[in-house]
Protein backbone atom coordinates (compact mmCIF):
# COMPACT_ATOMS: atom_id res chain seq x y z
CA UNK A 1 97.72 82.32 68.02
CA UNK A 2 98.33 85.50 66.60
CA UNK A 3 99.06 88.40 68.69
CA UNK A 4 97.07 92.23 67.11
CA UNK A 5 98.42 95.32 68.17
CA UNK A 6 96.86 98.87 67.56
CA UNK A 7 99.08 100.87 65.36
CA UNK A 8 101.43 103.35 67.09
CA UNK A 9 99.32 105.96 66.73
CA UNK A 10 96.18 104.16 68.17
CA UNK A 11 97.83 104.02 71.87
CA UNK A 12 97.54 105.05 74.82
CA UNK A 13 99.69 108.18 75.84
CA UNK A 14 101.74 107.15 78.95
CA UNK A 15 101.20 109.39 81.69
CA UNK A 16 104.66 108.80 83.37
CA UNK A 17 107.88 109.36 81.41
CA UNK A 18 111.26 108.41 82.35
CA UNK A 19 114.00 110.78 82.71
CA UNK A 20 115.12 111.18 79.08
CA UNK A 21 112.06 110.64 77.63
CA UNK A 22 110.85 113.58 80.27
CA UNK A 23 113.76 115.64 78.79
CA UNK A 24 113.12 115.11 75.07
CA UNK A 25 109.16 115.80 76.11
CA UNK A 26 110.24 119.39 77.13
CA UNK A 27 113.00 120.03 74.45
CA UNK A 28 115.88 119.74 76.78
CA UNK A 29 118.98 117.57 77.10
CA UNK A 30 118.75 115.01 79.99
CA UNK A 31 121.73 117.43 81.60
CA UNK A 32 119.74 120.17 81.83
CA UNK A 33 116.73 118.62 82.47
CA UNK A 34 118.72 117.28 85.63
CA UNK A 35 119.33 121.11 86.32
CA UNK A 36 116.09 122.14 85.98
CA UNK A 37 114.82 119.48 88.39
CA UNK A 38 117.70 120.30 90.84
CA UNK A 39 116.58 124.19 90.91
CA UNK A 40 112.87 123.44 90.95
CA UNK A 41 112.41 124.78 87.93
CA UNK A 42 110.54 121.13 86.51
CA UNK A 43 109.36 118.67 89.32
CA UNK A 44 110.97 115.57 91.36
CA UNK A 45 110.07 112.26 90.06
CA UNK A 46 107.31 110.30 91.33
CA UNK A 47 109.15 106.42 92.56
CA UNK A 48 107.54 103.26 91.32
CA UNK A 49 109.38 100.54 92.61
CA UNK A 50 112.89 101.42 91.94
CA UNK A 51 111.98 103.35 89.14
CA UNK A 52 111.87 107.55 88.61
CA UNK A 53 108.94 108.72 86.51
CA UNK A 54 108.10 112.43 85.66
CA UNK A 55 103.98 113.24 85.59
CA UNK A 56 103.29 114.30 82.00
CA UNK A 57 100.35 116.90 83.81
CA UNK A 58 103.46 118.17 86.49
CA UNK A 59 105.76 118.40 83.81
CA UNK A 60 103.10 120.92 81.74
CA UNK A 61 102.15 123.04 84.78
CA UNK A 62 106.13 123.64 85.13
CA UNK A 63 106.61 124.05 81.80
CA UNK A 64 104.33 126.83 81.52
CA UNK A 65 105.54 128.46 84.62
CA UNK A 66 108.81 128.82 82.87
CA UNK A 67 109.45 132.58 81.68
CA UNK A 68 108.93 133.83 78.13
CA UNK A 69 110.18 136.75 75.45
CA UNK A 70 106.89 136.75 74.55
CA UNK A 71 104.62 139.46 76.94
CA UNK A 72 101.49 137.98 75.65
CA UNK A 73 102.51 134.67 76.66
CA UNK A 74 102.73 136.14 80.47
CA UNK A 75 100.28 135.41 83.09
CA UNK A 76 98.35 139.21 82.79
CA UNK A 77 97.61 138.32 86.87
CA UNK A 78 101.42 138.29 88.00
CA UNK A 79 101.84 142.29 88.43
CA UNK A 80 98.49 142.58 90.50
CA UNK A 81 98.31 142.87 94.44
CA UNK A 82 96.31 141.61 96.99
């Protein structure tokens, strides 16, 4: 019996990425991504067994928490006060 698979493309996104692939999915080197999880600058892992998984959806959030050069990229909320 012959086993089909959907091309690459066809699926699914996983929602939980290991430590270099969490790295690579932000542009980083797994060093630094291991810094920037140290400083809480990108989240802990979620555990799965004996497994460490980063939340694509946590990983976005931090992501675009981080600062930018560019002022139109900043949250135009940050400067006011309750």
């Amino acid at each position: 019996m012959t086993v089909l698979r959907a091309p690459k493309h066809y699926r699914i996104q996983p929602r939980g990425l290991s430590r270099v692939e969490a790295a690579d999915y932000i542009g980083v080197s797994p060093t630094t991504f291991d810094k920037l999880v140290a400083d809480g600058r990108m989240p802990p892992p979620k555990h799965i067994n004996s497994r460490n998984v980063w939340d694509v959806r946590q990983l976005d959030l931090a992501f675009e928490g981080l600062p930018s050069d560019d002022p139109d990229l900043e949250d135009p909320f940050s400067a006011v006060r309750l």
